[in-house]
C-alpha atoms as a PDB file:
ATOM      1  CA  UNK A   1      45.836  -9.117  18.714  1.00  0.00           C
ATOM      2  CA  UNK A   2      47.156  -6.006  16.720  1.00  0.00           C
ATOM      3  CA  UNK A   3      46.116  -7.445  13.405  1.00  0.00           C
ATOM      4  CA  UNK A   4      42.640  -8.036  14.922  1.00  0.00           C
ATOM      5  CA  UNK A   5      42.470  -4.961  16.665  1.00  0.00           C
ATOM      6  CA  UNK A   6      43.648  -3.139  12.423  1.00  0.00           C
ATOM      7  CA  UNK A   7      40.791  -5.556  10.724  1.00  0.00           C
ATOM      8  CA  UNK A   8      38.424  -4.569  13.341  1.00  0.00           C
ATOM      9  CA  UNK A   9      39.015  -0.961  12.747  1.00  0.00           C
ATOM     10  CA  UNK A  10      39.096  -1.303   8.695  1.00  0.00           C
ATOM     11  CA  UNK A  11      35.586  -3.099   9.050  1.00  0.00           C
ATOM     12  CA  UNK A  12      34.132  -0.494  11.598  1.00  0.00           C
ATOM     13  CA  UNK A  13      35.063   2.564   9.783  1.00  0.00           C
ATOM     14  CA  UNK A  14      33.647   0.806   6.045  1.00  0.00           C
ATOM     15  CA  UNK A  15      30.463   0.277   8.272  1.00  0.00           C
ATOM     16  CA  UNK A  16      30.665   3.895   9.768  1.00  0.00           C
ATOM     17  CA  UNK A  17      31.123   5.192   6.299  1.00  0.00           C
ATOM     18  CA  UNK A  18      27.702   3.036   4.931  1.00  0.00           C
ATOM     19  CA  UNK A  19      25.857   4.401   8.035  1.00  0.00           C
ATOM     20  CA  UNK A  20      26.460   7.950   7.571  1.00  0.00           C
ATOM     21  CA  UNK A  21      25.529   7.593   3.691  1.00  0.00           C
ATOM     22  CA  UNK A  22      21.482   7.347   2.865  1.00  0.00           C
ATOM     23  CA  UNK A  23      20.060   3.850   3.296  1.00  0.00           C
ATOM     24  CA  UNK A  24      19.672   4.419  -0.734  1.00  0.00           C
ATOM     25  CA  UNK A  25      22.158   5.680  -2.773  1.00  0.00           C
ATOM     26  CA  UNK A  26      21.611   8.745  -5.089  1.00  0.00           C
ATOM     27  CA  UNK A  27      22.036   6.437  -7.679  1.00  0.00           C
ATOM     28  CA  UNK A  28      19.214   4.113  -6.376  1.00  0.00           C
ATOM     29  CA  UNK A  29      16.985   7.409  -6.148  1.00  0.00           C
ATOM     30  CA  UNK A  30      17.237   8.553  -9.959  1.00  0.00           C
ATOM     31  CA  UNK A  31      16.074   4.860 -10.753  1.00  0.00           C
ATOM     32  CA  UNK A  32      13.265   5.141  -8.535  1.00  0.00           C
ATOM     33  CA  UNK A  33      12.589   8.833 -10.141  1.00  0.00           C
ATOM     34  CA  UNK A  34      12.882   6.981 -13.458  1.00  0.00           C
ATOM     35  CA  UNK A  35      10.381   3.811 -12.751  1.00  0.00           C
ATOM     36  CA  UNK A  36       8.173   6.790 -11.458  1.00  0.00           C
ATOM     37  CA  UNK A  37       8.472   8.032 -14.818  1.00  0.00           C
ATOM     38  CA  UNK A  38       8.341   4.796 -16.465  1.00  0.00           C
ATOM     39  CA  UNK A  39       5.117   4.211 -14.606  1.00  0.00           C
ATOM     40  CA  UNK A  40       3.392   7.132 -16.088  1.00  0.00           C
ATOM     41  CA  UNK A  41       4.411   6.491 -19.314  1.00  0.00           C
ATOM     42  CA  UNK A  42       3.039   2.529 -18.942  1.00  0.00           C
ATOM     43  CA  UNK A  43      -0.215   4.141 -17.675  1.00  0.00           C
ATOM     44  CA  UNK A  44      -0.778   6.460 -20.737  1.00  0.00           C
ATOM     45  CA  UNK A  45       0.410   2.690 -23.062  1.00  0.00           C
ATOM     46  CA  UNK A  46      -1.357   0.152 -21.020  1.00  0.00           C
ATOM     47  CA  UNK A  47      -4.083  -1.623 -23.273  1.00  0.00           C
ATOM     48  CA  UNK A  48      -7.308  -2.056 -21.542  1.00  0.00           C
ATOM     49  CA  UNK A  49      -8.532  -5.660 -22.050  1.00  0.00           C
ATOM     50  CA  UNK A  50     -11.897  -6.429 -23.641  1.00  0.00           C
ATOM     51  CA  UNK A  51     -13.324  -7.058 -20.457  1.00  0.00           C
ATOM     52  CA  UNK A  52     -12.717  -3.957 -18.944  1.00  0.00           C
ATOM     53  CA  UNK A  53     -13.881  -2.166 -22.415  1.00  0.00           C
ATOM     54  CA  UNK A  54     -17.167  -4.178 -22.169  1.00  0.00           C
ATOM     55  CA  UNK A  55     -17.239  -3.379 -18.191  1.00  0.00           C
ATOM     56  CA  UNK A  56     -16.593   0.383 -19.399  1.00  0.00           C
ATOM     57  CA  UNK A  57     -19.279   0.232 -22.304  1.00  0.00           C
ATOM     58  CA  UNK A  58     -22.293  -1.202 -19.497  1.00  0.00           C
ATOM     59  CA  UNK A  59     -21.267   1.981 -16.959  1.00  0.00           C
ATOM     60  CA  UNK A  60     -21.510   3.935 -19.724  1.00  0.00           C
ATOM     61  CA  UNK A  61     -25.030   2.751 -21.385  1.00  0.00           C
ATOM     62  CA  UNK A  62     -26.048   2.605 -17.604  1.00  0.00           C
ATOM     63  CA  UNK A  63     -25.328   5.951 -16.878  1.00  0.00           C
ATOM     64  CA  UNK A  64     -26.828   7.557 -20.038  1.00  0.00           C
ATOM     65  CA  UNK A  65     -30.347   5.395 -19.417  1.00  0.00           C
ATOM     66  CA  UNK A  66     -30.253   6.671 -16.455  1.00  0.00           C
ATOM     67  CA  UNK A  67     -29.822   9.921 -17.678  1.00  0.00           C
ATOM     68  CA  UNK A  68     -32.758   9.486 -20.375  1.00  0.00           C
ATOM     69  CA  UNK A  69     -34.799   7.839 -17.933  1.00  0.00           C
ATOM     70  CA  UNK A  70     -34.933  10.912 -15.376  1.00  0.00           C
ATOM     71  CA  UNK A  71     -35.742  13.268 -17.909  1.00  0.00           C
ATOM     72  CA  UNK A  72     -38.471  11.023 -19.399  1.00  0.00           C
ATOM     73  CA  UNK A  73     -39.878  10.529 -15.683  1.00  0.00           C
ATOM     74  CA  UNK A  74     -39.449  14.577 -15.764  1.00  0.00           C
ATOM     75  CA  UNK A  75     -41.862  14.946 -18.657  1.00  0.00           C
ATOM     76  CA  UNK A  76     -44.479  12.237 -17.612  1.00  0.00           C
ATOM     77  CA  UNK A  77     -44.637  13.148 -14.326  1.00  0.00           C
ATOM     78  CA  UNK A  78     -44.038  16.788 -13.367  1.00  0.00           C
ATOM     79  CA  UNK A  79     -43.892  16.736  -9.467  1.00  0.00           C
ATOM     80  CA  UNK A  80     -41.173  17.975  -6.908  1.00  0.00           C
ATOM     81  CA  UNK A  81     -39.944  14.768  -6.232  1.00  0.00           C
ATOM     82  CA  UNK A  82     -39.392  13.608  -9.267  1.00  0.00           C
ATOM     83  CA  UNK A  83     -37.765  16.533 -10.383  1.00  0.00           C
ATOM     84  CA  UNK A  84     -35.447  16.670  -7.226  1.00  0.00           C
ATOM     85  CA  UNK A  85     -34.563  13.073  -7.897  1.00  0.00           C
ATOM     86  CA  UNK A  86     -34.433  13.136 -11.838  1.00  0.00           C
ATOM     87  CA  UNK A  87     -32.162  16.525 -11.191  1.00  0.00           C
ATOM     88  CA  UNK A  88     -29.684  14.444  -9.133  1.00  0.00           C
ATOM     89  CA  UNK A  89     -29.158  11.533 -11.344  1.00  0.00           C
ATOM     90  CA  UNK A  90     -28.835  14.020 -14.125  1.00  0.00           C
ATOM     91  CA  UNK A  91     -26.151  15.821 -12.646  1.00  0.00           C
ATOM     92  CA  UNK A  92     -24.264  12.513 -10.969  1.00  0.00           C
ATOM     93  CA  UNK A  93     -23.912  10.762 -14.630  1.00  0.00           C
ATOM     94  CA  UNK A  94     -21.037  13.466 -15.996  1.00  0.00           C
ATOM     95  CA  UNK A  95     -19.297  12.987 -12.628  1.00  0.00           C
ATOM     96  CA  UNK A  96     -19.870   9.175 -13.020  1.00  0.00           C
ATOM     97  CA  UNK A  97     -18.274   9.203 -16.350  1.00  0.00           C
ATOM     98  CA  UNK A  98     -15.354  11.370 -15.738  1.00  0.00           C
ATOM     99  CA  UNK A  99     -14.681   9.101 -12.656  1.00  0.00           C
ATOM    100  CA  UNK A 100     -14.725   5.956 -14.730  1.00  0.00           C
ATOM    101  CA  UNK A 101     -12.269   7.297 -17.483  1.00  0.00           C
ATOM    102  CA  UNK A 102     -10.168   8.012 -14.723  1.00  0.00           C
ATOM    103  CA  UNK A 103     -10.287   4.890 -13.178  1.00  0.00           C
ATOM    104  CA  UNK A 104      -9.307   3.794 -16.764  1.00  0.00           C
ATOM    105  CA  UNK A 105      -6.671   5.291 -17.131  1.00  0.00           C
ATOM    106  CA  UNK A 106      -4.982   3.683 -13.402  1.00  0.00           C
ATOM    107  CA  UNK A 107      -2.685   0.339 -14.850  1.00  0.00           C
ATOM    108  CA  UNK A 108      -4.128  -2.543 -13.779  1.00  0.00           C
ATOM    109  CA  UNK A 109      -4.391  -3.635 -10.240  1.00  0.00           C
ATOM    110  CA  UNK A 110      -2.353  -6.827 -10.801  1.00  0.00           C
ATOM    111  CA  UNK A 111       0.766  -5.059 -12.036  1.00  0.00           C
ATOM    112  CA  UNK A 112       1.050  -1.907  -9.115  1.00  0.00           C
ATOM    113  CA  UNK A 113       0.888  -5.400  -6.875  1.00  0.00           C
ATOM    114  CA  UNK A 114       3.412  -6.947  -8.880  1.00  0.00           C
ATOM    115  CA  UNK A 115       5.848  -3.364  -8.505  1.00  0.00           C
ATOM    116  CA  UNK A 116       5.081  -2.458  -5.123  1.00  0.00           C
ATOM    117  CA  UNK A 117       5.900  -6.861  -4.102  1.00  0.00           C
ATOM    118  CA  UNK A 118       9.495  -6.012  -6.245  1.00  0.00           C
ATOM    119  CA  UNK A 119      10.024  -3.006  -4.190  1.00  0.00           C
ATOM    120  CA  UNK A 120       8.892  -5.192  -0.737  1.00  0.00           C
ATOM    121  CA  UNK A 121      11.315  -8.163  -1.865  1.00  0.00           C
ATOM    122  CA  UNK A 122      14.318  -5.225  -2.232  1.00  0.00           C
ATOM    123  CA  UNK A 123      13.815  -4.143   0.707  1.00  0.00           C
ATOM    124  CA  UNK A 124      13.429  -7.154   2.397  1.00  0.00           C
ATOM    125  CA  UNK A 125      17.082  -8.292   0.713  1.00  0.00           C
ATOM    126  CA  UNK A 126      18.376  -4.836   2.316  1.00  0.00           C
ATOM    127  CA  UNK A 127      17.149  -5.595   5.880  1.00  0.00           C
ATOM    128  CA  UNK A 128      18.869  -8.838   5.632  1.00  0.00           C
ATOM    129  CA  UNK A 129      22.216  -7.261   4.756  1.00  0.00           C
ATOM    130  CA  UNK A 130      21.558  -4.807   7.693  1.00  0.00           C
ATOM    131  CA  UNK A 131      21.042  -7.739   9.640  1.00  0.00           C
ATOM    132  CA  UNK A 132      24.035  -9.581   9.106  1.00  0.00           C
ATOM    133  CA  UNK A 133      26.357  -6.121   9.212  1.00  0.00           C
ATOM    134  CA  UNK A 134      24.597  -5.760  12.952  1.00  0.00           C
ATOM    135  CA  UNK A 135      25.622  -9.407  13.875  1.00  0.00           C
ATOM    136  CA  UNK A 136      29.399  -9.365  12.487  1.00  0.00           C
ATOM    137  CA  UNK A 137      29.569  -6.044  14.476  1.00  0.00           C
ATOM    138  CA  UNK A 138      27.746  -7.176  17.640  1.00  0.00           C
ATOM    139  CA  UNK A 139      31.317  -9.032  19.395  1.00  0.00           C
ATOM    140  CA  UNK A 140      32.711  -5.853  18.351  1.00  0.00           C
ATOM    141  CA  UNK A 141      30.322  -3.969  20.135  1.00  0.00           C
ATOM    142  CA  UNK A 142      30.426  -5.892  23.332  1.00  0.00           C
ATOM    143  CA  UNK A 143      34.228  -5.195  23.908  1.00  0.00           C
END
């Protein structure tokens, strides 16, 4: 009973001592800080593939027809309307642009999935450690 009673007390205080640290260590935290920078570093390096370039290219051509096509409506046919609506597709193109080079820019959709299911899987290995932990110490608990 005495040596149960010491291994008992061992285990509870290692637990106590992994309950009062963080959940992740500092350790853990500088690697996340890291893959954070990693990350931005893979978004400034990630090649865009030819679809996307083509994809890029019609948005683009879209926009500046668009663009040409207002101001050539502009000219033909002076009227408010046309003028209010030529105006606003004018001004929308730059904004369309800048927004598409940014969304350019973002790493593919497939690979944040592919990071944020690593991160999901870790976690999910953590919980399960928790989970045992909370079972060895449940007899101990019901004493």
């Amino acid at each position: 009973l005495t040596m149960s009673s010491y291994v008992a007390k061992k285990v509870a205080g290692k637990k106590m001592e992994g309950m009062m640290s963080p959940l992740l260590d500092s350790d853990d935290d500088t690697s996340v800080d890291s893959d954070d920078s990693d990350a931005s570093s893979e978004e400034e390096t990630v090649k865009r593939s030819p679809m996307e370039k083509l994809k890029s290219l019609i948005v683009h051509t879209s926009l500046g027809g668009s663009a040409a096509v207002s101001a050539g409506a502009m000219v033909l046919s002076p009227s408010l309307a046309v003028f209010v609506m030529g105006g606003l597709s004018m001004a929308n193109a730059p904004y369309a642009v800048v927004k598409e080079h940014e969304i350019a820019k973002i790493p593919s959709l497939r690979s944040m999935n592919n990071k944020l299911r690593e991160c999901a899987n870790a976690l999910g290995e953590q919980v399960d450690v928790l989970a045992e932990e909370i079972d060895l110490l449940g007899p101990e608990a019901d004493r």
